[in-house]
N, C-alpha and C. Protein backbone atom coordinates (compact mmCIF):
# COMPACT_ATOMS: atom_id res chain seq x y z
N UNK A 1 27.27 77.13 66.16
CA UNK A 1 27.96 78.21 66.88
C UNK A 1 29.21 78.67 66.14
N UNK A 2 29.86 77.60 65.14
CA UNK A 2 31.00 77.75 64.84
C UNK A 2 31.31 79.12 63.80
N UNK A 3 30.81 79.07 62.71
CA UNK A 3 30.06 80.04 61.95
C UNK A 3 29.49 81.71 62.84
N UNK A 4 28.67 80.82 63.33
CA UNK A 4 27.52 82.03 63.88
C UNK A 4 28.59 83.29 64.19
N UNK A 5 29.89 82.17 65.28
CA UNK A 5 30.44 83.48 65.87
C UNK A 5 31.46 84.66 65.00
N UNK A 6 32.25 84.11 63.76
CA UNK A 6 32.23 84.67 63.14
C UNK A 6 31.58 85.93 62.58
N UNK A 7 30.26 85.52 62.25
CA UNK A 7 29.13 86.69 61.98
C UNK A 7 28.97 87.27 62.71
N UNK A 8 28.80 87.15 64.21
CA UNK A 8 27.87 87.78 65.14
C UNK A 8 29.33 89.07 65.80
N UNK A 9 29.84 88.69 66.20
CA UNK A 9 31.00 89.06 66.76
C UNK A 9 32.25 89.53 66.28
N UNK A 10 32.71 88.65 65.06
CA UNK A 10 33.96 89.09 64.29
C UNK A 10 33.12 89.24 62.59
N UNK A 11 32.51 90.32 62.46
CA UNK A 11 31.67 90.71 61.08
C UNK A 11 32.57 90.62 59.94
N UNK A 12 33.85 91.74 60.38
CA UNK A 12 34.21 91.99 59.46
C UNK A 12 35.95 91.10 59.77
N UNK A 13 36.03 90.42 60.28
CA UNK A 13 37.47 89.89 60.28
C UNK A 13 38.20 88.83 59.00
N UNK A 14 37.71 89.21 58.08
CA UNK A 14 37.96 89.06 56.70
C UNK A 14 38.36 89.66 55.93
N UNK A 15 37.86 91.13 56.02
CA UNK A 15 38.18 92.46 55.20
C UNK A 15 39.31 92.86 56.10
N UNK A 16 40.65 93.18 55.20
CA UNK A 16 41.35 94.19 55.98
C UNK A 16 40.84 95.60 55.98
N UNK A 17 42.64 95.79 56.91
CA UNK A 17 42.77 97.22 57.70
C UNK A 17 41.21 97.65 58.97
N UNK A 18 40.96 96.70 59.12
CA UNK A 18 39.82 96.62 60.41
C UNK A 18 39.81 96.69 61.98
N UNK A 19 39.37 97.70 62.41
CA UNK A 19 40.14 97.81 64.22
C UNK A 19 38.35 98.28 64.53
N UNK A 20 37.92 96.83 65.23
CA UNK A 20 36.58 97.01 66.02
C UNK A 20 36.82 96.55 67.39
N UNK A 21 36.15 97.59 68.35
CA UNK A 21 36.24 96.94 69.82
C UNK A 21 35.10 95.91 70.36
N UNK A 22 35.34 95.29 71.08
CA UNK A 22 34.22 94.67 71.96
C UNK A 22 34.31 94.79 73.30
N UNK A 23 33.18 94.14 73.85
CA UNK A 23 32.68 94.30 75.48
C UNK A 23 31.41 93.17 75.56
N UNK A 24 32.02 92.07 76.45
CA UNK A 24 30.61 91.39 76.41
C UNK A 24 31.18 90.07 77.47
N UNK A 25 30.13 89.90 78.12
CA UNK A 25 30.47 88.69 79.10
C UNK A 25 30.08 87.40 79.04
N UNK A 26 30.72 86.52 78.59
CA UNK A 26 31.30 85.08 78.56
C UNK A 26 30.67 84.72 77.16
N UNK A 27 30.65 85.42 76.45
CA UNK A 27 30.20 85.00 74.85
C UNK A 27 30.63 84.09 74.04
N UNK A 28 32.49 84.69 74.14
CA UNK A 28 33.05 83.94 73.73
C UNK A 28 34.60 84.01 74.04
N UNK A 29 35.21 82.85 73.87
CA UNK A 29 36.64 82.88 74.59
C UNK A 29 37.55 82.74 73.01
N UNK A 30 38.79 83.01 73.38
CA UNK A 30 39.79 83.15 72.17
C UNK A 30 39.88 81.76 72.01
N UNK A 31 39.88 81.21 72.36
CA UNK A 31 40.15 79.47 71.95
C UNK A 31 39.46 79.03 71.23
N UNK A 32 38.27 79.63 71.06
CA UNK A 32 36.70 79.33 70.45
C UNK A 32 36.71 80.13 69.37
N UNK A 33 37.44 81.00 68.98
CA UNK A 33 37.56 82.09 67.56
C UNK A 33 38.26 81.32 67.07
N UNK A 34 39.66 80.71 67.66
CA UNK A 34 41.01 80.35 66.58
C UNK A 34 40.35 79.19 66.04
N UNK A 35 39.82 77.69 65.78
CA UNK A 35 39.33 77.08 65.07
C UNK A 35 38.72 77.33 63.82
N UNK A 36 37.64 78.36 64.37
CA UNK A 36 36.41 79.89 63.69
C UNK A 36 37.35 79.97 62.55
N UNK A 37 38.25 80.78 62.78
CA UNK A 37 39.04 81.84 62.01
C UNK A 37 40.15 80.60 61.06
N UNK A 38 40.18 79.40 61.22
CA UNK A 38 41.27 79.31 60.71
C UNK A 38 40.58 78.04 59.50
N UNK A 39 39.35 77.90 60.06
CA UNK A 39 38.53 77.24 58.90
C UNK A 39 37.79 78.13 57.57
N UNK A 40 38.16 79.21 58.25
CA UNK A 40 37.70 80.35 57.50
C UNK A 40 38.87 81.11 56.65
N UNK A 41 39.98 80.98 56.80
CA UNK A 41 41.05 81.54 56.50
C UNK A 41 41.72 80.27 55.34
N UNK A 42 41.60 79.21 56.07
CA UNK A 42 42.73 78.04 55.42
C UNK A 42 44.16 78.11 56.26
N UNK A 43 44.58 77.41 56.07
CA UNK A 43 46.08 77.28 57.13
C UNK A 43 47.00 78.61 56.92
N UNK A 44 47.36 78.50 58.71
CA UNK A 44 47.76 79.92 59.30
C UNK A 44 49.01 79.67 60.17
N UNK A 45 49.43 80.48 60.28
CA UNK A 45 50.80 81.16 61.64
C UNK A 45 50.07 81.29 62.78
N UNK A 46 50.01 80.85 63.70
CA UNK A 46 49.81 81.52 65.06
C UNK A 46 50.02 82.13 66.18
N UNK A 47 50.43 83.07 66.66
CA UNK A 47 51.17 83.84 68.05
C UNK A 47 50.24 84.18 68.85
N UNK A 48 50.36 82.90 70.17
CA UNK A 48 49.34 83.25 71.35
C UNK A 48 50.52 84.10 72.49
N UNK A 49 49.42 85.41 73.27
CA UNK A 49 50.05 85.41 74.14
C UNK A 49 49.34 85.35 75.56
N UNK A 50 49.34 84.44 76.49
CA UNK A 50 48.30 84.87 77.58
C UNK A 50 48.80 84.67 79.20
N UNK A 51 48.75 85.20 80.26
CA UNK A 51 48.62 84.91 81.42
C UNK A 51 48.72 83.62 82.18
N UNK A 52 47.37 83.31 81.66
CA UNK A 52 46.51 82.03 82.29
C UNK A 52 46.68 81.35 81.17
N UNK A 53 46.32 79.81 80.93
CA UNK A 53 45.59 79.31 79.74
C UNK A 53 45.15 78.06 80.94
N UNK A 54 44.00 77.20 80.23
CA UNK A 54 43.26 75.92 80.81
C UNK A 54 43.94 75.20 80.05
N UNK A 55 43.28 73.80 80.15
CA UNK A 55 43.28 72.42 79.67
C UNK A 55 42.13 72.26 78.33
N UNK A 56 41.27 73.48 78.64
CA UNK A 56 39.93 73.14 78.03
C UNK A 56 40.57 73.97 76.64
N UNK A 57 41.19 75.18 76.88
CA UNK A 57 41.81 75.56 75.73
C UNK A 57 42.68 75.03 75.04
N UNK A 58 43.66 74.43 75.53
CA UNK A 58 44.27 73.78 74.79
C UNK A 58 43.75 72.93 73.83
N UNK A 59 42.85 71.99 74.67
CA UNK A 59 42.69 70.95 74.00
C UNK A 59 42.02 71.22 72.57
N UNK A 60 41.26 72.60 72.60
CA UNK A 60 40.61 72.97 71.47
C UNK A 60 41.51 73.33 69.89
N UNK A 61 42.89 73.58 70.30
CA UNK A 61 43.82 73.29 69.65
C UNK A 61 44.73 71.99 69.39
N UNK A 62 44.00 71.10 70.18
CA UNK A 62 44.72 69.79 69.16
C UNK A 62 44.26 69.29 67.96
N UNK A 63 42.70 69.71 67.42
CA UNK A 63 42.32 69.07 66.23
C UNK A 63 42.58 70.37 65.02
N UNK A 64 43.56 71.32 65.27
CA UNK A 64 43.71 72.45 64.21
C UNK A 64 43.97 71.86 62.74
N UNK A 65 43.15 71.68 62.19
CA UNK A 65 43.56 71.04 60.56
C UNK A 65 44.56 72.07 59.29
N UNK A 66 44.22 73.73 60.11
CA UNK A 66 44.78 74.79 59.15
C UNK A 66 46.13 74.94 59.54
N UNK A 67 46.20 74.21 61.12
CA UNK A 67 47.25 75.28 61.77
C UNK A 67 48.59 74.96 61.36
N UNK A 68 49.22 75.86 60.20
CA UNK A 68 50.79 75.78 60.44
C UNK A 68 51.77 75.39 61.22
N UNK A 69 51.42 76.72 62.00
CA UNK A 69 52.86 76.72 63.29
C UNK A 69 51.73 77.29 64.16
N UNK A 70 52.53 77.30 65.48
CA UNK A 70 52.02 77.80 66.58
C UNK A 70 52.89 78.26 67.83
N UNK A 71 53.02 79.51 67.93
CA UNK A 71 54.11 80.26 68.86
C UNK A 71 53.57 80.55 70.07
N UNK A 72 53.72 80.16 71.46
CA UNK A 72 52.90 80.96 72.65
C UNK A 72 54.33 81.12 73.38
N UNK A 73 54.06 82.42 73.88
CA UNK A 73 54.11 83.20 75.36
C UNK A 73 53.41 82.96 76.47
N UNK A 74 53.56 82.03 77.58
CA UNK A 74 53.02 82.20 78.42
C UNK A 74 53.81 82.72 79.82
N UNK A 75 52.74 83.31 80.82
CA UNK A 75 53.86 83.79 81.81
C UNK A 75 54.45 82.75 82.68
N UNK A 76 55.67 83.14 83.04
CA UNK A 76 56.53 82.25 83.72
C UNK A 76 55.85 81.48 84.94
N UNK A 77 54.94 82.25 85.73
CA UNK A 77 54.03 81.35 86.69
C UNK A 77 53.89 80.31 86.74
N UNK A 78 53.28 79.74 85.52
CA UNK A 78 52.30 78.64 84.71
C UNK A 78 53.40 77.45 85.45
N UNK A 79 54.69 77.55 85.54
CA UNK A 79 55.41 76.74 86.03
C UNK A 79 55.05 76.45 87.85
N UNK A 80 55.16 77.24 88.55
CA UNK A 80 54.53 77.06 89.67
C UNK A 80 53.36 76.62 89.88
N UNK A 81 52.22 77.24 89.30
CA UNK A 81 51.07 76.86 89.22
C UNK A 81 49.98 76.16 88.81
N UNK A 82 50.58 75.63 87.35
CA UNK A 82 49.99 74.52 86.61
C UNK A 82 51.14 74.18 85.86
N UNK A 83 51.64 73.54 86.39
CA UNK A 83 53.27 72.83 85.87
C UNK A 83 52.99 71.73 84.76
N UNK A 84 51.57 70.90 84.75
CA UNK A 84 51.22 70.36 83.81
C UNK A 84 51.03 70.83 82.28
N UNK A 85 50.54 71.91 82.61
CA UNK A 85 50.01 72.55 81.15
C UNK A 85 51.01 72.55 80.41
N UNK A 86 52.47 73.18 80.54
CA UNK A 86 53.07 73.55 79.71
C UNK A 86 53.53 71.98 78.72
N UNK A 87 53.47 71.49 79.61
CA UNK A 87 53.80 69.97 78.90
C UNK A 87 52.88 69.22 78.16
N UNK A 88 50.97 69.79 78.18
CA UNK A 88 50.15 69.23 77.73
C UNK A 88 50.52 70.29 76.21
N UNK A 89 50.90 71.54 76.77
CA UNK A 89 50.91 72.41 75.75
C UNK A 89 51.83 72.34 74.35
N UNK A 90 53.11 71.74 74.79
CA UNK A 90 54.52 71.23 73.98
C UNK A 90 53.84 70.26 73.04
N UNK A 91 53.28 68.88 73.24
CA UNK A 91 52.02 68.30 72.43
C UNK A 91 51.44 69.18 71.74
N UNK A 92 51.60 70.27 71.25
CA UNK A 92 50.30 70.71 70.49
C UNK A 92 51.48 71.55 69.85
N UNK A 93 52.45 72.28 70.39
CA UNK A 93 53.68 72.90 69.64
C UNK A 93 55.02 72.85 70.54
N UNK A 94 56.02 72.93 70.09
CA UNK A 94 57.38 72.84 70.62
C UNK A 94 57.81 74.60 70.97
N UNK A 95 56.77 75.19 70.34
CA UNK A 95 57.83 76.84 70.44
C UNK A 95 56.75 77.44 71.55
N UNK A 96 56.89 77.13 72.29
CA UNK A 96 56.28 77.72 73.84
C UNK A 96 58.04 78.38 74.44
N UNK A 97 57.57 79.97 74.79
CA UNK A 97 58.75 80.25 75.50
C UNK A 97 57.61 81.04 76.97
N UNK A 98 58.66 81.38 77.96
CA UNK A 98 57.99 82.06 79.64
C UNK A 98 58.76 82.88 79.39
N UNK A 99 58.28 83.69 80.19
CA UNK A 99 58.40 85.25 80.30
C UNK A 99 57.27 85.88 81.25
N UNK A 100 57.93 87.03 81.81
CA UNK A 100 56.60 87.46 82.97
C UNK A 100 56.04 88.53 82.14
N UNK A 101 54.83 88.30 82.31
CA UNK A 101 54.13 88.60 81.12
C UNK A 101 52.65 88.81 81.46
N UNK A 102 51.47 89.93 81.25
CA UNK A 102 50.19 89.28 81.63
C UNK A 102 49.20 89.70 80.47
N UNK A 103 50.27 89.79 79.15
CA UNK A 103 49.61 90.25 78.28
C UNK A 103 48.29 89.19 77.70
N UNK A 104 47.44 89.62 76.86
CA UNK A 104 46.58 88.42 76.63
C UNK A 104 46.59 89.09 74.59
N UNK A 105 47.47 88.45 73.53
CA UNK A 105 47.16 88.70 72.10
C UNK A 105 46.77 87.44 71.50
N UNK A 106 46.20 87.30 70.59
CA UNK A 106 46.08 86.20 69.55
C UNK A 106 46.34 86.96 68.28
N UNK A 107 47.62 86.59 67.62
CA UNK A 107 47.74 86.67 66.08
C UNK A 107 47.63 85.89 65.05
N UNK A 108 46.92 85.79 64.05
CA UNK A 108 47.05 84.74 62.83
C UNK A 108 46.93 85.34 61.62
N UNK A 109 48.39 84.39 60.71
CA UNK A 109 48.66 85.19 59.95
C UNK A 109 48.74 84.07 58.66
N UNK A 110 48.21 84.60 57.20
CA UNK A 110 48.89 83.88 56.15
C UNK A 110 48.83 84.11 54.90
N UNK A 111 49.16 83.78 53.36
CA UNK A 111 49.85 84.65 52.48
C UNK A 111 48.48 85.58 52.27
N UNK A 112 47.12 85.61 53.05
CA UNK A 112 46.19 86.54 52.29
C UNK A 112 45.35 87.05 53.31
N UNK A 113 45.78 86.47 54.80
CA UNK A 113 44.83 87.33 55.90
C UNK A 113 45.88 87.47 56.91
N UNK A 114 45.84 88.58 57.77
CA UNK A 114 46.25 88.68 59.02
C UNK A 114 44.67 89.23 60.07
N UNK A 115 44.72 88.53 61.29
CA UNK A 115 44.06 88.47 62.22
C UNK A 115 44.42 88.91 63.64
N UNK A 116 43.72 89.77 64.02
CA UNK A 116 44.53 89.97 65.20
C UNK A 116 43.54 90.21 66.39
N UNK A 117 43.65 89.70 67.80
CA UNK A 117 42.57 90.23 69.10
C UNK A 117 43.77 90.80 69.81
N UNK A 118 43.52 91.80 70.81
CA UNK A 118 44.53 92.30 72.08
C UNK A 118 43.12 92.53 72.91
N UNK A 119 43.03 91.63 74.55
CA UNK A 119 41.90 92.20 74.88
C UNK A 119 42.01 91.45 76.37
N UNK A 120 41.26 92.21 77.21
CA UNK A 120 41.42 91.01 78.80
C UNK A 120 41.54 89.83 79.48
N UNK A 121 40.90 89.21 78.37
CA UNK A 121 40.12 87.29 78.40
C UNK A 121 41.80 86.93 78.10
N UNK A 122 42.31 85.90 79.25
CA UNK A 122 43.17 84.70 79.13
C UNK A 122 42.70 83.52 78.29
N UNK A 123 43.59 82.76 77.91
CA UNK A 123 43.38 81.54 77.29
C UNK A 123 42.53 80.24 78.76
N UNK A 124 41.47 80.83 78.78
CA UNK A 124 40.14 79.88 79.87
C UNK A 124 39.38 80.41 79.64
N UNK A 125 38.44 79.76 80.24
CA UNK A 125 36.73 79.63 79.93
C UNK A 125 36.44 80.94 80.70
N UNK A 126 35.70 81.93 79.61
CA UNK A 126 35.44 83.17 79.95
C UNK A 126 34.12 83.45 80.71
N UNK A 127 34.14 84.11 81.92
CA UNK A 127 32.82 83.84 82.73
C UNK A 127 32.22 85.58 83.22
N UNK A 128 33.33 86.42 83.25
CA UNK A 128 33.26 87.51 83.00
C UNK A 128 33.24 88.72 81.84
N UNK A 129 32.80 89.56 82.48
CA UNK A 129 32.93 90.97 81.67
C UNK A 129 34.32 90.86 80.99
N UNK A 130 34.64 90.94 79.54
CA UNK A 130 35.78 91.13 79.07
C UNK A 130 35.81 92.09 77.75
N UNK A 131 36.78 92.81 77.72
CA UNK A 131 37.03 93.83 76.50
C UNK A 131 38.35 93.76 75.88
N UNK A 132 38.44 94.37 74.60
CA UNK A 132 39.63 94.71 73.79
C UNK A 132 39.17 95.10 72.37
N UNK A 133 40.05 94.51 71.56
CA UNK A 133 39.61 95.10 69.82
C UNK A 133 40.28 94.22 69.06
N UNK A 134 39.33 93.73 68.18
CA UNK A 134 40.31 93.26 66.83
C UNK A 134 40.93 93.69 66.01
N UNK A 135 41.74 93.20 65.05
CA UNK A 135 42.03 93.88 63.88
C UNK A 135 42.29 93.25 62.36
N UNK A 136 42.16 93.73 61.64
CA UNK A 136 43.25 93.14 60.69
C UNK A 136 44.18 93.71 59.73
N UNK A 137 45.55 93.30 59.20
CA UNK A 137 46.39 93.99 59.04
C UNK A 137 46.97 95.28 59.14
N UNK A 138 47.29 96.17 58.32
CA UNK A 138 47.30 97.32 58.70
C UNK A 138 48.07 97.79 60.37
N UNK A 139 48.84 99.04 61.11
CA UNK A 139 49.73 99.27 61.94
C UNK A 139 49.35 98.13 63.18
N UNK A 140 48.08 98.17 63.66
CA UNK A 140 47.78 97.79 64.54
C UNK A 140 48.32 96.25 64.68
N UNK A 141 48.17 95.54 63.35
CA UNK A 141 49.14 94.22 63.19
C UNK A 141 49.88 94.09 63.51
N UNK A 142 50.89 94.83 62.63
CA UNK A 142 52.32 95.06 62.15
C UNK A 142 52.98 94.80 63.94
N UNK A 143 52.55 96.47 64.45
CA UNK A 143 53.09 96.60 65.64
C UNK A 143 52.62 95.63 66.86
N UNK A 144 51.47 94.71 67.21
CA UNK A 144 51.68 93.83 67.34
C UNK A 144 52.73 92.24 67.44
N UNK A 145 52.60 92.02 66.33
CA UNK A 145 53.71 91.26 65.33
C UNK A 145 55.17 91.18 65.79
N UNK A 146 55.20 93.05 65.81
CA UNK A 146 56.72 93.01 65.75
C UNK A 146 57.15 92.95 67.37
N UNK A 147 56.25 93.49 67.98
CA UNK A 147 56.27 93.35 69.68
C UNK A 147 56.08 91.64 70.26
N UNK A 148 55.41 91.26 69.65
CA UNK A 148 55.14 89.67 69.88
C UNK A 148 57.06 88.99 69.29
N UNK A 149 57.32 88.94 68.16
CA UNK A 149 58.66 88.48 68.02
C UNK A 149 60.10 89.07 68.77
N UNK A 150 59.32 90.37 69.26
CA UNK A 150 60.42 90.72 70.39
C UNK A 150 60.64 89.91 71.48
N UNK A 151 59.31 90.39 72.19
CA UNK A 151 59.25 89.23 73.66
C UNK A 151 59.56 87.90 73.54
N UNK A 152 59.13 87.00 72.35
CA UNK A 152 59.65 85.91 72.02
C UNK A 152 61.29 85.28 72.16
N UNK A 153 61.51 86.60 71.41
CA UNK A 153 63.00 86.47 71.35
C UNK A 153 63.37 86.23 72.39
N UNK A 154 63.40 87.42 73.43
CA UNK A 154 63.40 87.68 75.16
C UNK A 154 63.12 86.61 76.02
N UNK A 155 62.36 85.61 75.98
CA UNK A 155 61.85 84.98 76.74
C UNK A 155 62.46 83.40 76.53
N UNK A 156 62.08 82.45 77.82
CA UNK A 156 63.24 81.20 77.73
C UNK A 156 62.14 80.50 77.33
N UNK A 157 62.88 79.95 76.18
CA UNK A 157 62.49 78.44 75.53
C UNK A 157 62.18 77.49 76.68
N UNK A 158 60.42 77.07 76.44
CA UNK A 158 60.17 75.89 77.54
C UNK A 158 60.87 74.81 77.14
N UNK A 159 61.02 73.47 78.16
CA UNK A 159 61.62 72.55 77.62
C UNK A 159 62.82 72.45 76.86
């Protein structure tokens, strides 16, 4: 599957300046690309931003062998509502900041690829209809990027 999805789904997320949309229900979840993409890339930057996230996602990020760094945004909720996560989440990186927020991005970046999704699917197991678009480098990044290190800025350091 690991491979496959690459091909099947992200064709061209290798080649820059690339902006393809999708639409498809429970195929595949962002947690399940970033491994994909980063065995494929070699070690990367990461900027998650999502709503929701599980346990099941996370955990798919503890065996990252490429992963550099790793930056998430999650919304301030997550404290009310799954007060655990953020602390399963700190284990896996220290730069988790809250902020109300219900954006859902994944960026990965490094000296020879940038990667990018903006699209409905939270960081959990996708069971619905979900859409957005990938990209790679080129404005759609950039402005990304630079909107992601804004809110960052903006938002309180967990822990």
């Amino acid at each position: 599957m690991r491979k496959q999805l690459l091909d099947q789904f992200f064709p061209q997320a290798l080649l820059p300046g690339v902006i393809e949309p999708y639409l498809h229900k429970g195929e595949w979840a962002v947690h399940q690309v970033l491994p994909v993409l980063l065995d494929a890339i070699g070690p990367a930057d990461v900027m998650l931003m999502s709503y929701n996230i599980s346990e099941d996602s996370l955990r798919a990020f503890t065996d990252l062998v490429n992963l550099r760094s790793m930056r998430m945004i999650l919304d301030e909720a997550i404290l009310r509502h799954k007060p655990d996560l953020p602390l399963f989440a700190a284990s896996i990186t220290p730069d988790i900041h809250l902020i109300h927020s219900h954006a859902k991005v994944l960026l990965c970046e490094n000296d020879h690829y940038c990667f990018g999704i903006v699209g409905s699917a939270n960081l959990n197991r996708v069971t619905r209809y979900e859409s957005g678009f990938y990209f790679t480098t080129g404005r759609f990044y950039d402005y990304f990027r630079q909107q992601f290190d804004t809110i960052y800025n903006l938002a309180i350091p967990f822990g």
